[in-house]
Protein backbone atom coordinates (compact mmCIF):
# COMPACT_ATOMS: atom_id res chain seq x y z
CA UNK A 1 8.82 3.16 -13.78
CA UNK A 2 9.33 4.67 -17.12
CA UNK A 3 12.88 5.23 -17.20
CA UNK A 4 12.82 1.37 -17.58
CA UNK A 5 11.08 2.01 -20.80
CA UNK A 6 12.18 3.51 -24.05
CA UNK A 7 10.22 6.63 -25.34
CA UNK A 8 8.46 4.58 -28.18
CA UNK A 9 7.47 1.72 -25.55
CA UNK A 10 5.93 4.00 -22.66
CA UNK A 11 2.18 4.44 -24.55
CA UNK A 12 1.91 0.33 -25.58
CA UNK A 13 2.78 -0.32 -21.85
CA UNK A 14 0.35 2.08 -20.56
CA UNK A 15 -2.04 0.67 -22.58
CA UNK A 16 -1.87 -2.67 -21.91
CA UNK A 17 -2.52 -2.07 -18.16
CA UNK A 18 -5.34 -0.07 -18.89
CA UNK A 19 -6.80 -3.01 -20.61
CA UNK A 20 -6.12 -5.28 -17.49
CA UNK A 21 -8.98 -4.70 -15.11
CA UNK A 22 -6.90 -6.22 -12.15
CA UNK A 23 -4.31 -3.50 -13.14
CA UNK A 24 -6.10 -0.48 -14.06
CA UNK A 25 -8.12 1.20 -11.18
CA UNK A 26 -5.18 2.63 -9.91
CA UNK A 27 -2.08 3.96 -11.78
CA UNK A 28 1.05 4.09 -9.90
CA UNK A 29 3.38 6.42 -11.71
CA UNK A 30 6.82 6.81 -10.61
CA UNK A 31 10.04 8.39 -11.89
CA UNK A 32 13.38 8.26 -10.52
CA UNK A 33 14.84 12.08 -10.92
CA UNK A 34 18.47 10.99 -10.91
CA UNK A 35 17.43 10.60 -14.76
CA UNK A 36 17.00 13.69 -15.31
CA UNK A 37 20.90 14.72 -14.12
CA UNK A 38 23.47 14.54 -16.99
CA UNK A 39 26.04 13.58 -14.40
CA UNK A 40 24.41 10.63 -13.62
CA UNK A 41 26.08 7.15 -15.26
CA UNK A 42 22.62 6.40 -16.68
CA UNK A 43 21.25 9.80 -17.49
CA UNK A 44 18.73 9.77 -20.05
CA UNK A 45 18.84 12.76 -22.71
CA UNK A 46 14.90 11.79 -23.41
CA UNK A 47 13.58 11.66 -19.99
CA UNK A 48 11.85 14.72 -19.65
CA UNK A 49 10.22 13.63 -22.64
CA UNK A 50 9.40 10.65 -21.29
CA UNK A 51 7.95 12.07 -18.30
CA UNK A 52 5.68 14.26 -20.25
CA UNK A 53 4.50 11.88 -22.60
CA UNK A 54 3.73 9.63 -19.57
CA UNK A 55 1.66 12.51 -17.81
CA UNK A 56 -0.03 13.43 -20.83
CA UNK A 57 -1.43 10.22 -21.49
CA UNK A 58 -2.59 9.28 -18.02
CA UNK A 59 -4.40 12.79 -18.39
CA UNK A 60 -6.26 11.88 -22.08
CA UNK A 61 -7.33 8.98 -20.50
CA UNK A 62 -9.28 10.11 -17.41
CA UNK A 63 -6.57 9.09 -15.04
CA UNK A 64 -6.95 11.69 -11.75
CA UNK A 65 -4.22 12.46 -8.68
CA UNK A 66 -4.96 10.03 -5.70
CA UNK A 67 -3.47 8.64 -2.51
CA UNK A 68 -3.77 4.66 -2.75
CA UNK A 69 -5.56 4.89 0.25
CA UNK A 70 -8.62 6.80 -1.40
CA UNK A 71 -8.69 4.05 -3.81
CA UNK A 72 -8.58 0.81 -1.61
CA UNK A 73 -11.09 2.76 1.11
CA UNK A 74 -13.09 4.78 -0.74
């Protein structure tokens, strides 16, 4: 969940479960839109930001759209 993560932190983390071969098959990538909403009591001014940097680097590094279930059965 990146809105857990500052914008300068999201790339490190992604790469360090890249690097984990238990972790790294699969990519789980979630937001949480209520982020997004400057009425919210936690609304994040970067977020959008976040969200794209996230998406562009599961792109650059070969990562593809898939239901877990294609994953786990093939």
């Amino acid at each position: 969940m990146i809105n857990s993560h500052k914008i300068d932190e999201i790339v490190p983390f992604l790469e360090a479960i890249k690097k984990d071969p238990h972790r790294s098959a699969y990519m789980d990538v979630m937001i949480h839109e209520q982020y997004f909403h400057p009425t919210y009591v936690d609304y994040q001014p970067d977020y959008r930001e976040k969200v794209l940097k996230t998406i562009q680097w599961v792109t650059d590094n070969g990562y593809k759209p898939a239901f877990l279930s294609e994953v786990l059965f093939g």
